[in-house]
C-alpha atoms as a PDB file:
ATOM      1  CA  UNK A   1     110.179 162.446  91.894  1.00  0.00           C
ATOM      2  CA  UNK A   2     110.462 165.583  93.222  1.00  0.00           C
ATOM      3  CA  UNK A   3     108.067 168.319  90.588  1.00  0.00           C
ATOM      4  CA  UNK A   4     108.892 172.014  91.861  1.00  0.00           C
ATOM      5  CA  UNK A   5     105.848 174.231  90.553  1.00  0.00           C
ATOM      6  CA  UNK A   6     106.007 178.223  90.187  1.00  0.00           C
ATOM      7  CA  UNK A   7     103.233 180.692  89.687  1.00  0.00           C
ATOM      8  CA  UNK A   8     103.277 181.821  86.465  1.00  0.00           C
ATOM      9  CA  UNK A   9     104.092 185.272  85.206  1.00  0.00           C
ATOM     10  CA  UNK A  10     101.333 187.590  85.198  1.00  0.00           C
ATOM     11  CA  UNK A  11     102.059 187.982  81.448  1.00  0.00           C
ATOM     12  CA  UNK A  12     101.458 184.368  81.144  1.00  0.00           C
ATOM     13  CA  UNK A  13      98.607 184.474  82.934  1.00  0.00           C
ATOM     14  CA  UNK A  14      97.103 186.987  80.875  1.00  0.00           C
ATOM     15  CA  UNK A  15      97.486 185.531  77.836  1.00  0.00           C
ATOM     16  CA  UNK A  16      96.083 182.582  78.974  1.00  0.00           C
ATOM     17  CA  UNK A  17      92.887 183.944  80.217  1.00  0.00           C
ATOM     18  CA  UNK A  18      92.736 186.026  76.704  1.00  0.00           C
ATOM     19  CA  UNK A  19      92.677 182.639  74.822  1.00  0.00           C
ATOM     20  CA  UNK A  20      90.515 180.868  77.044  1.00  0.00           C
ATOM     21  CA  UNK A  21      87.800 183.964  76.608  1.00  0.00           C
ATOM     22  CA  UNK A  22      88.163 183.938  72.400  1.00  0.00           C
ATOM     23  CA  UNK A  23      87.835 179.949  73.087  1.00  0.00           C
ATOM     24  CA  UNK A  24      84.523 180.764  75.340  1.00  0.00           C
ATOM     25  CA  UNK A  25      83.232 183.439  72.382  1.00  0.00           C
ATOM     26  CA  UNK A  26      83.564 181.311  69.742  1.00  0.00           C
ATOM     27  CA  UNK A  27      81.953 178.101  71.524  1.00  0.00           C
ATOM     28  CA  UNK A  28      79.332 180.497  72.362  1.00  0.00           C
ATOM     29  CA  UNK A  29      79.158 181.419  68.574  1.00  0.00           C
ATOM     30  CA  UNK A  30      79.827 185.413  69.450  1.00  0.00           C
ATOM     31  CA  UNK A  31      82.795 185.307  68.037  1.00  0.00           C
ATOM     32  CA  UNK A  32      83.476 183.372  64.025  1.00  0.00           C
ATOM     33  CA  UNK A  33      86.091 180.659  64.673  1.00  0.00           C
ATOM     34  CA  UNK A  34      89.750 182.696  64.386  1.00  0.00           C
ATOM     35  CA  UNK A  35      92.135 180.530  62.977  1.00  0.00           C
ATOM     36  CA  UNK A  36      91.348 177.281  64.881  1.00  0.00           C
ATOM     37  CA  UNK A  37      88.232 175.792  66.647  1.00  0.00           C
ATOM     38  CA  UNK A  38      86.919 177.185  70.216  1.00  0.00           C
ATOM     39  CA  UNK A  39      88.371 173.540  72.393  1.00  0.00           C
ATOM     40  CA  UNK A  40      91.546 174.357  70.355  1.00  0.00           C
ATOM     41  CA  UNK A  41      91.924 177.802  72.097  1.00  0.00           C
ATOM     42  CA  UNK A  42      90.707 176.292  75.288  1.00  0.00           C
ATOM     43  CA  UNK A  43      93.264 173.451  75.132  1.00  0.00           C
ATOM     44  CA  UNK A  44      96.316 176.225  74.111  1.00  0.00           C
ATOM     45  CA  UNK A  45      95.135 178.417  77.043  1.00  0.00           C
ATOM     46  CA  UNK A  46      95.800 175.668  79.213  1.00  0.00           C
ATOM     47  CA  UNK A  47      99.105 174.393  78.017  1.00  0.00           C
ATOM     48  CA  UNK A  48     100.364 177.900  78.292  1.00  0.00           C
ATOM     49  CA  UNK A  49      99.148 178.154  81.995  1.00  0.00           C
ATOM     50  CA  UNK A  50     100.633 174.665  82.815  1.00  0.00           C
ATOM     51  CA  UNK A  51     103.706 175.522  81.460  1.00  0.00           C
ATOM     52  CA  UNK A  52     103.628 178.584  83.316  1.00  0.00           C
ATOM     53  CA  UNK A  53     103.787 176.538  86.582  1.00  0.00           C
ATOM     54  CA  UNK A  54     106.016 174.153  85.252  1.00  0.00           C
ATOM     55  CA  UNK A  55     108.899 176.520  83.735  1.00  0.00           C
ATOM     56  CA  UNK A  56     110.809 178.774  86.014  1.00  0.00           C
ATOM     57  CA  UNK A  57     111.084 182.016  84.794  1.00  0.00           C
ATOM     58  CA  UNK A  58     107.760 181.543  81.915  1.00  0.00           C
END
């Protein structure tokens, strides 16, 4: 199997340092849980960044 791997966008990137910080305020209890729980934003930041590597072009 041959798995090709890109860096992500910077964009992407971004975003998915932005939700793993409101993931890192809320487990820290700075931030009131928005929308879902702080391992829930943790767990999105990181499928966004692996599919950032994964996806040409994302």
């Amino acid at each position: 199997m041959n798995l090709k791997l890109s860096a992500p966008k910077t964009i992407t990137f971004i975003i998915a340092v932005v939700m793993a910080v409101i993931g890192l305020l809320i487990s820290q209890g700075i931030v009131g849980a928005l929308l879902f729980p702080a391992l829930t934003w943790m767990l999105l930041a990181f499928v966004v960044l692996a599919l950032g590597n994964l996806l040409k072009g994302l």
